[in-house]
PDB file of N, CA and C in Angstrom:
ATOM      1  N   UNK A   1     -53.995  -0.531  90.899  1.00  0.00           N
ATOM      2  CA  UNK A   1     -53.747  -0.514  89.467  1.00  0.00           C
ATOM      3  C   UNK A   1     -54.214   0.814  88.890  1.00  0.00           C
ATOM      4  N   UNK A   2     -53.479   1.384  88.126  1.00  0.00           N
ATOM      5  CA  UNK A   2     -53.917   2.614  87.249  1.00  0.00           C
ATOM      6  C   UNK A   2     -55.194   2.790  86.203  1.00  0.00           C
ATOM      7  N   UNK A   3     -55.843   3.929  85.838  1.00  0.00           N
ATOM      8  CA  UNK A   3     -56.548   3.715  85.117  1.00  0.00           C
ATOM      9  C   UNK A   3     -56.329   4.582  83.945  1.00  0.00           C
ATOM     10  N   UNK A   4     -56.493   4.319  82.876  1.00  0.00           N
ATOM     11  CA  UNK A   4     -55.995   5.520  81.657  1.00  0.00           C
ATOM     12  C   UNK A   4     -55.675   4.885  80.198  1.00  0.00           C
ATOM     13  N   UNK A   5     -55.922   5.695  79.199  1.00  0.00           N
ATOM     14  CA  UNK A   5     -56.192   5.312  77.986  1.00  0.00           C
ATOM     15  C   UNK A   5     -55.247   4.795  77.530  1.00  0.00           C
ATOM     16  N   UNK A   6     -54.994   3.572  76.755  1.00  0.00           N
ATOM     17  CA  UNK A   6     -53.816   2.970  75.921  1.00  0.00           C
ATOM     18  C   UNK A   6     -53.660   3.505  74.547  1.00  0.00           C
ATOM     19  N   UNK A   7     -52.673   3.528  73.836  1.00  0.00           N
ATOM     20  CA  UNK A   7     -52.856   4.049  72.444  1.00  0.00           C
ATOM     21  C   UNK A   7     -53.036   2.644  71.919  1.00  0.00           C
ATOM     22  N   UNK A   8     -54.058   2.766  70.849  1.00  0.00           N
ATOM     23  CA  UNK A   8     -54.777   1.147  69.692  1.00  0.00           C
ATOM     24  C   UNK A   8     -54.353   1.606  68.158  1.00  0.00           C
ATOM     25  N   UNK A   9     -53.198   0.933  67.618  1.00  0.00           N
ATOM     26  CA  UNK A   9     -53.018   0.909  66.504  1.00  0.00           C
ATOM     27  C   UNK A   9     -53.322   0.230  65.356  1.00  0.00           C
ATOM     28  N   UNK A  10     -54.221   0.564  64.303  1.00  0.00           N
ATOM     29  CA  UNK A  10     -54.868  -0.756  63.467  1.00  0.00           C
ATOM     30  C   UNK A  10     -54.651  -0.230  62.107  1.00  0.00           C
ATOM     31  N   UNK A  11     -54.438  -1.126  61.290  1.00  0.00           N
ATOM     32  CA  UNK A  11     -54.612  -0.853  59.824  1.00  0.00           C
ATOM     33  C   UNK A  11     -55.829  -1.704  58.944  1.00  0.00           C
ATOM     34  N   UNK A  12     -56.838  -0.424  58.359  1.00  0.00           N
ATOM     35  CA  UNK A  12     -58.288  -0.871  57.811  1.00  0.00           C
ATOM     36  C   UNK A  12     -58.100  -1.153  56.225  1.00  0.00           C
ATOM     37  N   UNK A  13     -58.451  -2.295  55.880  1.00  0.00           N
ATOM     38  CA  UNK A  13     -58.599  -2.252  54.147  1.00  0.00           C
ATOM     39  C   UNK A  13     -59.741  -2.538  54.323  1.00  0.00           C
ATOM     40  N   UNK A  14     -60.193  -1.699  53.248  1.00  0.00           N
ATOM     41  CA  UNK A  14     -61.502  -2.219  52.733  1.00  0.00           C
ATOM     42  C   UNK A  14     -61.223  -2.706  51.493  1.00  0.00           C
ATOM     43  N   UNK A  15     -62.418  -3.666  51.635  1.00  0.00           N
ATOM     44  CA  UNK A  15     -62.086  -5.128  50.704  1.00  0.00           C
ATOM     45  C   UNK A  15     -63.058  -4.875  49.773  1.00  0.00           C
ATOM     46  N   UNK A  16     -63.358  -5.989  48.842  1.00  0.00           N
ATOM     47  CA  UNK A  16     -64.360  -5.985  47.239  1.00  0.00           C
ATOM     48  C   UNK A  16     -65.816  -6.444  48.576  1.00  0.00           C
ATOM     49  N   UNK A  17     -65.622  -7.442  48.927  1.00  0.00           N
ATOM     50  CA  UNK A  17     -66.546  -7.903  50.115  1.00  0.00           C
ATOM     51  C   UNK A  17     -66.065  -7.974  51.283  1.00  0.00           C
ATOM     52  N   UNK A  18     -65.293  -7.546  51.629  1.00  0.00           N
ATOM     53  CA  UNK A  18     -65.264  -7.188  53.276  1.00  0.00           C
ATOM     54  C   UNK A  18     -64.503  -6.098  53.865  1.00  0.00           C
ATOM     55  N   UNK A  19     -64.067  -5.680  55.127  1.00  0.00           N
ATOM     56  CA  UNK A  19     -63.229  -4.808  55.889  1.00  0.00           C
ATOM     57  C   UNK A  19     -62.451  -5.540  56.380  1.00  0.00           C
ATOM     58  N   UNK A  20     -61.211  -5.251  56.549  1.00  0.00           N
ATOM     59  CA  UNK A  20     -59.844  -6.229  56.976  1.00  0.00           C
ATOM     60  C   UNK A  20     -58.953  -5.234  57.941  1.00  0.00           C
ATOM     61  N   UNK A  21     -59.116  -5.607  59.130  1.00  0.00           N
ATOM     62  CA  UNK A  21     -58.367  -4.882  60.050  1.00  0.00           C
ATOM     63  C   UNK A  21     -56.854  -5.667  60.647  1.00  0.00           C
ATOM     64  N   UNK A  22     -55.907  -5.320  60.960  1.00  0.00           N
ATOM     65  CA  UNK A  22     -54.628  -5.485  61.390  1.00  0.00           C
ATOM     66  C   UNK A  22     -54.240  -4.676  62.680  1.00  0.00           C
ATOM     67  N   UNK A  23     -54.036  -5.264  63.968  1.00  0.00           N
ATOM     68  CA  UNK A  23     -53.080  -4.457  64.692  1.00  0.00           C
ATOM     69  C   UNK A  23     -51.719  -4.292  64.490  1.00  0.00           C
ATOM     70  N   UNK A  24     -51.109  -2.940  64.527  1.00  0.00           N
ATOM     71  CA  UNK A  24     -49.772  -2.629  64.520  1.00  0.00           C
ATOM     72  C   UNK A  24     -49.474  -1.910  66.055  1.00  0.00           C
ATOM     73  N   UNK A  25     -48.298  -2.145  66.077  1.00  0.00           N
ATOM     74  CA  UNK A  25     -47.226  -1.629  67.107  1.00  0.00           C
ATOM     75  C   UNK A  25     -47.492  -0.343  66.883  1.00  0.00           C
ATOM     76  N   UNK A  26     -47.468   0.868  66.235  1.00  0.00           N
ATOM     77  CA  UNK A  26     -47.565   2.080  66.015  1.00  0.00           C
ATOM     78  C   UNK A  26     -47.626   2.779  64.259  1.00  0.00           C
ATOM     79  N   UNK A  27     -48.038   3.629  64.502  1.00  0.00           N
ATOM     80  CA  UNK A  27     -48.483   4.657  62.965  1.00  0.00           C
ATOM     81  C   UNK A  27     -47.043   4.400  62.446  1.00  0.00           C
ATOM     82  N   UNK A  28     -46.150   4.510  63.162  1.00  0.00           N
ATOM     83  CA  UNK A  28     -44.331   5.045  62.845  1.00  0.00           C
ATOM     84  C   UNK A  28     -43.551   3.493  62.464  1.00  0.00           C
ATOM     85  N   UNK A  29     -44.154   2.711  62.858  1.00  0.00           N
ATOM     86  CA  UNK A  29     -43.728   1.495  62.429  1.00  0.00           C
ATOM     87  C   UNK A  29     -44.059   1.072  61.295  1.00  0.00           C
ATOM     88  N   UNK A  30     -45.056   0.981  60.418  1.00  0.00           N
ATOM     89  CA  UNK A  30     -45.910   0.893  59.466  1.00  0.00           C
ATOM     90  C   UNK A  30     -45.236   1.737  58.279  1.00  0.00           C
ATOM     91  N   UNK A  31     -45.445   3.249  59.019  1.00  0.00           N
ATOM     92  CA  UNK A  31     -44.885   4.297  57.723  1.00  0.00           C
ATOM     93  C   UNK A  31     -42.917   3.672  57.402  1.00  0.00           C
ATOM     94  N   UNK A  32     -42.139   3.796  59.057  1.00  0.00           N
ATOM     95  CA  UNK A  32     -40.927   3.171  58.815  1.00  0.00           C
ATOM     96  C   UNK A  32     -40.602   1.694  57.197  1.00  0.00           C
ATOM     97  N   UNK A  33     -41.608   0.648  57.525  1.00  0.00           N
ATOM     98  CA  UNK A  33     -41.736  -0.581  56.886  1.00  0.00           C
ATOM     99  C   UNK A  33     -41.566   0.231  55.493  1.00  0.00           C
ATOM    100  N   UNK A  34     -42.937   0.784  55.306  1.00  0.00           N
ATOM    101  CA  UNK A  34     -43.093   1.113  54.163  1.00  0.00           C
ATOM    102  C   UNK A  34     -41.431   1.761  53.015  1.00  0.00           C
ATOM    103  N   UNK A  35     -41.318   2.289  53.985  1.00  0.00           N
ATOM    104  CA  UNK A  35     -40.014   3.443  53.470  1.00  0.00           C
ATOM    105  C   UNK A  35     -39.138   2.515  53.757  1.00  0.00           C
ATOM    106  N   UNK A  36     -39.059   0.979  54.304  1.00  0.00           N
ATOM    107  CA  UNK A  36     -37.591  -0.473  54.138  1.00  0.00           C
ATOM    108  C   UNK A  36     -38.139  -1.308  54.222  1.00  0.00           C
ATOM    109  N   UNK A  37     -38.610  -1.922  53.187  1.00  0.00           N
ATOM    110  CA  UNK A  37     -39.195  -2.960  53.537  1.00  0.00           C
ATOM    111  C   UNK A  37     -38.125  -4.272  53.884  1.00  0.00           C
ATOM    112  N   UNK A  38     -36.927  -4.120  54.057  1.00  0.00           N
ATOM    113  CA  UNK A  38     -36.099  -4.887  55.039  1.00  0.00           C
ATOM    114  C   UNK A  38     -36.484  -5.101  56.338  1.00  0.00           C
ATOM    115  N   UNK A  39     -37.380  -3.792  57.118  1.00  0.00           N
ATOM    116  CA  UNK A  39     -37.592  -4.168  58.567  1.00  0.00           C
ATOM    117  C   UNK A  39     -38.323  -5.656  58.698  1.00  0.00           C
ATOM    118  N   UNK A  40     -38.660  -6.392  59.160  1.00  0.00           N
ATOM    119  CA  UNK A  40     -39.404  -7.708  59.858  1.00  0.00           C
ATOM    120  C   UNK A  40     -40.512  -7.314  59.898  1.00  0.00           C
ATOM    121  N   UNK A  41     -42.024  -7.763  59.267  1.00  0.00           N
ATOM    122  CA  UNK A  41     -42.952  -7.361  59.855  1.00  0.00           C
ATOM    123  C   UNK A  41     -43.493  -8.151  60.981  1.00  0.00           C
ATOM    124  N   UNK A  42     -42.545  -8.941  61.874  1.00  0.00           N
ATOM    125  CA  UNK A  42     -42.876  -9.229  63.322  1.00  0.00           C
ATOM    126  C   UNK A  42     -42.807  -7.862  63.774  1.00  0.00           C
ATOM    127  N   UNK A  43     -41.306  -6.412  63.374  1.00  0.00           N
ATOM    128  CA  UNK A  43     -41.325  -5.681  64.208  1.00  0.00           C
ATOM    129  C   UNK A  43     -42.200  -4.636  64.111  1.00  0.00           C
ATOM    130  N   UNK A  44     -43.274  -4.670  62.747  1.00  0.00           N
ATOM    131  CA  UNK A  44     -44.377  -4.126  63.142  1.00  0.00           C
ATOM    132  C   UNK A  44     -45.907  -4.267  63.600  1.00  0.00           C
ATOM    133  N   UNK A  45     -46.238  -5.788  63.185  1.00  0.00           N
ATOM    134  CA  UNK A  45     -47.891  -6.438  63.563  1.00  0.00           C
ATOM    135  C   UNK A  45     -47.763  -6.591  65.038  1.00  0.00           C
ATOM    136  N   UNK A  46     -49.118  -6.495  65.822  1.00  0.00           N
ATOM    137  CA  UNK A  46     -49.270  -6.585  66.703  1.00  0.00           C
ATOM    138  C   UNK A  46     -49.701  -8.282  66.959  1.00  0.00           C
ATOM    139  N   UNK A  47     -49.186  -9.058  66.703  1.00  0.00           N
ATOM    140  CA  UNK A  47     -50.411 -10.055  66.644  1.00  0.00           C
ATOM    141  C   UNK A  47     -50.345 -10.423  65.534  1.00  0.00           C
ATOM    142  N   UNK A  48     -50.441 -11.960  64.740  1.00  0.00           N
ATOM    143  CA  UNK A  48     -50.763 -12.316  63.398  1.00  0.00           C
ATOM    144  C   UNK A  48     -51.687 -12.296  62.447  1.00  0.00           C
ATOM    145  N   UNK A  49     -52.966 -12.189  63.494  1.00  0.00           N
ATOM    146  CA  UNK A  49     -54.331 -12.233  63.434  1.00  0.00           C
ATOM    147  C   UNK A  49     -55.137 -11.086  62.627  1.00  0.00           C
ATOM    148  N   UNK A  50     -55.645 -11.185  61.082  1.00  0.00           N
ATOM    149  CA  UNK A  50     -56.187 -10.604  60.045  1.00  0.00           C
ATOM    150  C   UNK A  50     -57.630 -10.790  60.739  1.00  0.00           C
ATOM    151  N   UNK A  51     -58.280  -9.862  60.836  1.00  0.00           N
ATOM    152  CA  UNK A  51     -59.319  -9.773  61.679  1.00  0.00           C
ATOM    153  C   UNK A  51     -60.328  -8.868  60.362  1.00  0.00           C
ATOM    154  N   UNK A  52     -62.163  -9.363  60.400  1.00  0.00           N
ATOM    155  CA  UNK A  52     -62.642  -9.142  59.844  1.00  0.00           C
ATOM    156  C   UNK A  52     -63.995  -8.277  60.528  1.00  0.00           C
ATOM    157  N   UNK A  53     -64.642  -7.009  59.752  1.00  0.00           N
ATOM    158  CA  UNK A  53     -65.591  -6.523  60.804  1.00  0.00           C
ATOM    159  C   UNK A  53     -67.271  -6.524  60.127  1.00  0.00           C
ATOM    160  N   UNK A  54     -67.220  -8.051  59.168  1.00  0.00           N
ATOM    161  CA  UNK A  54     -68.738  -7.654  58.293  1.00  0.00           C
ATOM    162  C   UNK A  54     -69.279  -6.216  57.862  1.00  0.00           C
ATOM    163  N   UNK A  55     -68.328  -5.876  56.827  1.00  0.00           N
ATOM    164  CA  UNK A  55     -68.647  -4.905  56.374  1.00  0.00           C
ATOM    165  C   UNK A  55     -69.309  -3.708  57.366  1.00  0.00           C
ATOM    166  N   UNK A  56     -68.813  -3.418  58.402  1.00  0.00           N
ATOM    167  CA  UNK A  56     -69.042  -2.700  59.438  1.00  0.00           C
ATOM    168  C   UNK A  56     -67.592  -1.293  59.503  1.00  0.00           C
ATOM    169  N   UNK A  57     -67.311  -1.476  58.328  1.00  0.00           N
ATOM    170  CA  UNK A  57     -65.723  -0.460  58.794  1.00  0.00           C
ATOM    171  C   UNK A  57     -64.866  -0.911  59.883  1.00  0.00           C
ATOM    172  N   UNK A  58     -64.391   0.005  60.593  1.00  0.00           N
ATOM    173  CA  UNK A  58     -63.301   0.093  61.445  1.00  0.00           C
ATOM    174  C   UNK A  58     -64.132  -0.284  62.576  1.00  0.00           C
ATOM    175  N   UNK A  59     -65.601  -0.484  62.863  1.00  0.00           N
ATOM    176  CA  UNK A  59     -66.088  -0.471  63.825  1.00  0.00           C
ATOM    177  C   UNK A  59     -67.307  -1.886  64.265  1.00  0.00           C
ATOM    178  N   UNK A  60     -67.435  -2.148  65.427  1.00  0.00           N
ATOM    179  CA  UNK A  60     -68.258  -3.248  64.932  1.00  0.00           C
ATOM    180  C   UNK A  60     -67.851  -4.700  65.422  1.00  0.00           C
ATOM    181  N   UNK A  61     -68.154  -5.396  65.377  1.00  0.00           N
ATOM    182  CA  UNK A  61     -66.796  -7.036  66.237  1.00  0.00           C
ATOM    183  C   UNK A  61     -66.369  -7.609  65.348  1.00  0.00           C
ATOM    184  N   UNK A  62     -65.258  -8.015  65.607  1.00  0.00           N
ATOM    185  CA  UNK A  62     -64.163  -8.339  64.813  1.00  0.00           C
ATOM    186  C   UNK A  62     -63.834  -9.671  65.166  1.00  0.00           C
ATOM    187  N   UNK A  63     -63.933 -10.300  63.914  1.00  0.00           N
ATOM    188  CA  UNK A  63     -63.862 -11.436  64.260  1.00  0.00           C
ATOM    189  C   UNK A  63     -62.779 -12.591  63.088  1.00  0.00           C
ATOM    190  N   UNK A  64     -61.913 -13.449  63.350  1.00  0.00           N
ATOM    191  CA  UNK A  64     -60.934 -13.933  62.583  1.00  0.00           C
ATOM    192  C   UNK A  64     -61.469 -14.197  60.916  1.00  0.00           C
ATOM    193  N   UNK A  65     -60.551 -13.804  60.170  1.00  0.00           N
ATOM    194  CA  UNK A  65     -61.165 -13.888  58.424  1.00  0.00           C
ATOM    195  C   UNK A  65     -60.330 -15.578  58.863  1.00  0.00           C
ATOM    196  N   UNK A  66     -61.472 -16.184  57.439  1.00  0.00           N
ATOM    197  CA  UNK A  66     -61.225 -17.230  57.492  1.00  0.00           C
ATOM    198  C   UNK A  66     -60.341 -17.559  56.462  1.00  0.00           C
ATOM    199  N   UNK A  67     -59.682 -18.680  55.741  1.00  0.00           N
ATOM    200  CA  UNK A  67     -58.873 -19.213  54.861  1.00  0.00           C
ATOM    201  C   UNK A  67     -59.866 -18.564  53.333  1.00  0.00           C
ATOM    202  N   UNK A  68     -61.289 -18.934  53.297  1.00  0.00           N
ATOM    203  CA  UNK A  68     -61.993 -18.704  52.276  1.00  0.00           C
ATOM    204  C   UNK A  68     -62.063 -16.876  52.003  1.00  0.00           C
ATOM    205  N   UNK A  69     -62.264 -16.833  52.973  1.00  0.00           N
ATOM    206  CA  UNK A  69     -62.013 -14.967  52.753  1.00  0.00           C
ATOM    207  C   UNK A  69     -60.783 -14.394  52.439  1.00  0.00           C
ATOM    208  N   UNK A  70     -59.965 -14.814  52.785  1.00  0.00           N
ATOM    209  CA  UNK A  70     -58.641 -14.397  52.325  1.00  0.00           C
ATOM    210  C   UNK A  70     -58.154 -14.823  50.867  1.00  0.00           C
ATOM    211  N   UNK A  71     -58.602 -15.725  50.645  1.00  0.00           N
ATOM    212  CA  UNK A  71     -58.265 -16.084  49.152  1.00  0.00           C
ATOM    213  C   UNK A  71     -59.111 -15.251  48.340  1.00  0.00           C
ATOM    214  N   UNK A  72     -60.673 -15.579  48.479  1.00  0.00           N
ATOM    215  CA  UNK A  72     -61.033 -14.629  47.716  1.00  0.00           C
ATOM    216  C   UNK A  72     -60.661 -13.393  47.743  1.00  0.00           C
ATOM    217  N   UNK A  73     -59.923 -12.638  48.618  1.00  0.00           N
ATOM    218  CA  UNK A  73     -59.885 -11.150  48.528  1.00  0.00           C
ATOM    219  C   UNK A  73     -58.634 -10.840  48.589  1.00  0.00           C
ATOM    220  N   UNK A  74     -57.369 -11.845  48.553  1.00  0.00           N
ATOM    221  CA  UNK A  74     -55.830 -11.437  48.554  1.00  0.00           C
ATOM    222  C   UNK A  74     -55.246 -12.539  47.641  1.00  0.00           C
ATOM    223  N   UNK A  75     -56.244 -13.679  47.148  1.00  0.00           N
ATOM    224  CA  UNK A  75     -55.637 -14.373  46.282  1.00  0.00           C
ATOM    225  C   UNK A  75     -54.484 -15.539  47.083  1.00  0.00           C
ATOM    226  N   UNK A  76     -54.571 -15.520  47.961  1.00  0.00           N
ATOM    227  CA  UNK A  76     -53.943 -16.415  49.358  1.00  0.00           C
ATOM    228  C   UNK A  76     -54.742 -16.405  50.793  1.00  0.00           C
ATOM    229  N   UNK A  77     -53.707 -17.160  51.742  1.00  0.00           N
ATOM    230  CA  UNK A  77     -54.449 -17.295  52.690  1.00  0.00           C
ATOM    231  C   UNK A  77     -53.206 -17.096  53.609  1.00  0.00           C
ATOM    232  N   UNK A  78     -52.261 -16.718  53.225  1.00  0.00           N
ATOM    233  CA  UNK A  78     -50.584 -17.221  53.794  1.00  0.00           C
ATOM    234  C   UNK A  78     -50.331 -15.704  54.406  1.00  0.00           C
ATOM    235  N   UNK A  79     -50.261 -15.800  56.038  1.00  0.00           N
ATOM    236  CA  UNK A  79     -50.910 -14.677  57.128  1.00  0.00           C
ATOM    237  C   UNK A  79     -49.425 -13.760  56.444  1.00  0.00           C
ATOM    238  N   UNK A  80     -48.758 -13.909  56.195  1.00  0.00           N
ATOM    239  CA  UNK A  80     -47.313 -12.985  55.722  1.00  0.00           C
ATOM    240  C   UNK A  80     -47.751 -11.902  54.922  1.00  0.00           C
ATOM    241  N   UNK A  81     -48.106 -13.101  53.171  1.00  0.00           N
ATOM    242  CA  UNK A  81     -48.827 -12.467  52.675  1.00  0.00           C
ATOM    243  C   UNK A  81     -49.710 -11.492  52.500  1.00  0.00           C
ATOM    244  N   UNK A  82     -50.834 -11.636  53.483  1.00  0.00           N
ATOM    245  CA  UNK A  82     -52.321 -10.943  53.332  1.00  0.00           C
ATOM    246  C   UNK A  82     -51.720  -9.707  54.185  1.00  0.00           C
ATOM    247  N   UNK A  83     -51.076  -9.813  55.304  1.00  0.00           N
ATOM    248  CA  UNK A  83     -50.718  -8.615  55.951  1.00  0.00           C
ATOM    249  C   UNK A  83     -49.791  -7.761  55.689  1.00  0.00           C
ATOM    250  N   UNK A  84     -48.725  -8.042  54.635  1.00  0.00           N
ATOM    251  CA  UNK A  84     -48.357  -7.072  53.515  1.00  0.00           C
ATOM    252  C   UNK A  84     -49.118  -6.441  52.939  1.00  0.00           C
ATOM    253  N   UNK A  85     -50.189  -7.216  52.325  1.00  0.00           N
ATOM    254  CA  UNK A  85     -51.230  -6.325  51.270  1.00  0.00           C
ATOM    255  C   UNK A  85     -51.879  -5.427  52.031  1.00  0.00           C
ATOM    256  N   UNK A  86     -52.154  -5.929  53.327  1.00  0.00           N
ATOM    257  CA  UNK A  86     -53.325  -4.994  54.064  1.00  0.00           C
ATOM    258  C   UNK A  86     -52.280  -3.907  55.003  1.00  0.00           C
ATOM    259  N   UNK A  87     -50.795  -3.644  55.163  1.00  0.00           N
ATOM    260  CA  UNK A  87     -50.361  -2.510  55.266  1.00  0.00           C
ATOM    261  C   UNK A  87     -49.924  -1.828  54.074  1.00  0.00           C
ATOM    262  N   UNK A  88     -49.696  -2.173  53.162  1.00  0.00           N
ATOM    263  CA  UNK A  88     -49.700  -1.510  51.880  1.00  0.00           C
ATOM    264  C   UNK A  88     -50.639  -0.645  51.321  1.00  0.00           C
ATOM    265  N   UNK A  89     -51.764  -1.261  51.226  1.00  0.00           N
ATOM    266  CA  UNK A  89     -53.083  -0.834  50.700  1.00  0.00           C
ATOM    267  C   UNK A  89     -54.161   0.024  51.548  1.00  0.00           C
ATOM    268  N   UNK A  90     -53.724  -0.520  52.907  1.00  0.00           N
ATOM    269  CA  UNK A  90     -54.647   0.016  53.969  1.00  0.00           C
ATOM    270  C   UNK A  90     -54.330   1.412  54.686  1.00  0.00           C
ATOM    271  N   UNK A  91     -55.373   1.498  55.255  1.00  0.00           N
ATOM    272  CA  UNK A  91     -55.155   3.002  56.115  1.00  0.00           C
ATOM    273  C   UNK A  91     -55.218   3.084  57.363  1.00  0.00           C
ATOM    274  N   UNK A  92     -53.499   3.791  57.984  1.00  0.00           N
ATOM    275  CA  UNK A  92     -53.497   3.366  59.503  1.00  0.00           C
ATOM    276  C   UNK A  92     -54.455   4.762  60.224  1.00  0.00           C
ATOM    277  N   UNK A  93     -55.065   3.769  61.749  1.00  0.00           N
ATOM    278  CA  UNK A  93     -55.971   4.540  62.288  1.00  0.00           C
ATOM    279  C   UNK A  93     -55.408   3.890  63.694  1.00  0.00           C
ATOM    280  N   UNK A  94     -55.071   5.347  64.492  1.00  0.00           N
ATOM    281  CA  UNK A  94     -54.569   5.453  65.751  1.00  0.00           C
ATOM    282  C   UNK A  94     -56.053   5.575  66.801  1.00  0.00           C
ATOM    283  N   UNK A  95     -56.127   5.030  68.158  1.00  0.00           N
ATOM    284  CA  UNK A  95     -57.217   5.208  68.688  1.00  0.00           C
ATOM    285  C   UNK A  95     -56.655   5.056  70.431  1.00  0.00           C
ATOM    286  N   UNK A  96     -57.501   5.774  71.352  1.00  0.00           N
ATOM    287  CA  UNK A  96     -57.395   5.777  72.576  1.00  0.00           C
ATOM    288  C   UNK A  96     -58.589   4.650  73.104  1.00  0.00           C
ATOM    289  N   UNK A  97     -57.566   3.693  73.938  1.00  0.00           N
ATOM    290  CA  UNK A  97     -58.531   2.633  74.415  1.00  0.00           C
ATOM    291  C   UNK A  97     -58.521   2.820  76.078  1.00  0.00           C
ATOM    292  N   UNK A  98     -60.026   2.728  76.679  1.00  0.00           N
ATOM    293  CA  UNK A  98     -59.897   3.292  78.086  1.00  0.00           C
ATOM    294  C   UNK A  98     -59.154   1.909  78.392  1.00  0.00           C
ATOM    295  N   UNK A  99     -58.793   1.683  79.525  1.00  0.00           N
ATOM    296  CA  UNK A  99     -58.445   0.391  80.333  1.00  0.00           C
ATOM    297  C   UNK A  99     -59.202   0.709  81.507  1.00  0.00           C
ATOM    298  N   UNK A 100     -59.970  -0.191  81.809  1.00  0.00           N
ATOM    299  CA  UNK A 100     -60.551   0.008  83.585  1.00  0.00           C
ATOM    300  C   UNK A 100     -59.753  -1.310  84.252  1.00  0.00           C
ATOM    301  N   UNK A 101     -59.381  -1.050  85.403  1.00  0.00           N
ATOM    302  CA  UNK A 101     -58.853  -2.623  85.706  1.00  0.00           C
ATOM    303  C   UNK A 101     -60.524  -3.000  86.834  1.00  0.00           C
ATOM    304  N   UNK A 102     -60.190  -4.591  86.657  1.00  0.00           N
ATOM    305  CA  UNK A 102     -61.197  -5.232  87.274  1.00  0.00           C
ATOM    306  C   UNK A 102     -60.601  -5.501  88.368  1.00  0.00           C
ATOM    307  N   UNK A 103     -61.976  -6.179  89.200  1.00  0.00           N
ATOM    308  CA  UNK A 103     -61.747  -5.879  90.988  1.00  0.00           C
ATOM    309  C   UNK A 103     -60.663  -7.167  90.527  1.00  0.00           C
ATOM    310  N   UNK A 104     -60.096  -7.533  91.639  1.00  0.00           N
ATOM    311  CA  UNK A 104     -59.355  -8.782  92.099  1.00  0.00           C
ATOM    312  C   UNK A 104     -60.025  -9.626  92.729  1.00  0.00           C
ATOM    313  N   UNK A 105     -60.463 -10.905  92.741  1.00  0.00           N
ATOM    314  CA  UNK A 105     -61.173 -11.759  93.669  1.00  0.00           C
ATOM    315  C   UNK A 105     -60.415 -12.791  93.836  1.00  0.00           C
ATOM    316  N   UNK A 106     -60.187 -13.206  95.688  1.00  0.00           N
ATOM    317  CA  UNK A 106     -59.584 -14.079  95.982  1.00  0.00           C
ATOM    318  C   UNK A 106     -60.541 -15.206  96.308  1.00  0.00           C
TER     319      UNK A 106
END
């Protein structure tokens, strides 16, 4: 198996009380949306999953926002919703992720 960096695409809002991270497919997908918002945003989220980092920024463990956090801070909880607001509002950040592969055990 190979070893070598993946590209990690995320979009950060910072919130009134929290940080709200999003994976995307790429920087170019996001900016594309923006400029039609006809595209699907299946064809740009990586994943459905609105992910939260305790006021830690972009950095830090990330862990699922709950129904209560999302309302308070998008006024819903409805994953469509909140992840419109948070590529709209937010700021995309491209990153190199190592991959090591692990041994194999039979």
């Amino acid at each position: 198996m190979a070893r070598g960096n993946a590209p990690q695409t995320k979009v950060h809002f910072k919130g009134k009380e929290e940080d709200f991270i999003v994976f995307v497919d790429s920087a170019k997908a996001v900016q594309d949306w923006k400029g039609d918002k006809s595209i699907p945003l299946a064809q740009v989220v990586s994943g459905w999953k609105v992910l939260v980092t305790h006021k830690h920024g972009t950095q830090g463990v990330l862990d699922t926002a709950s129904n209560a956090v999302l309302e308070n801070e998008f006024g819903t909880h409805k994953d469509e919703d909140v992840v419109q607001q948070i590529l709209e509002k937010g700021d995309v950040q491209e990153t190199e992720v190592q991959i090591t592969p692990r041994p194999v055990r039979w």
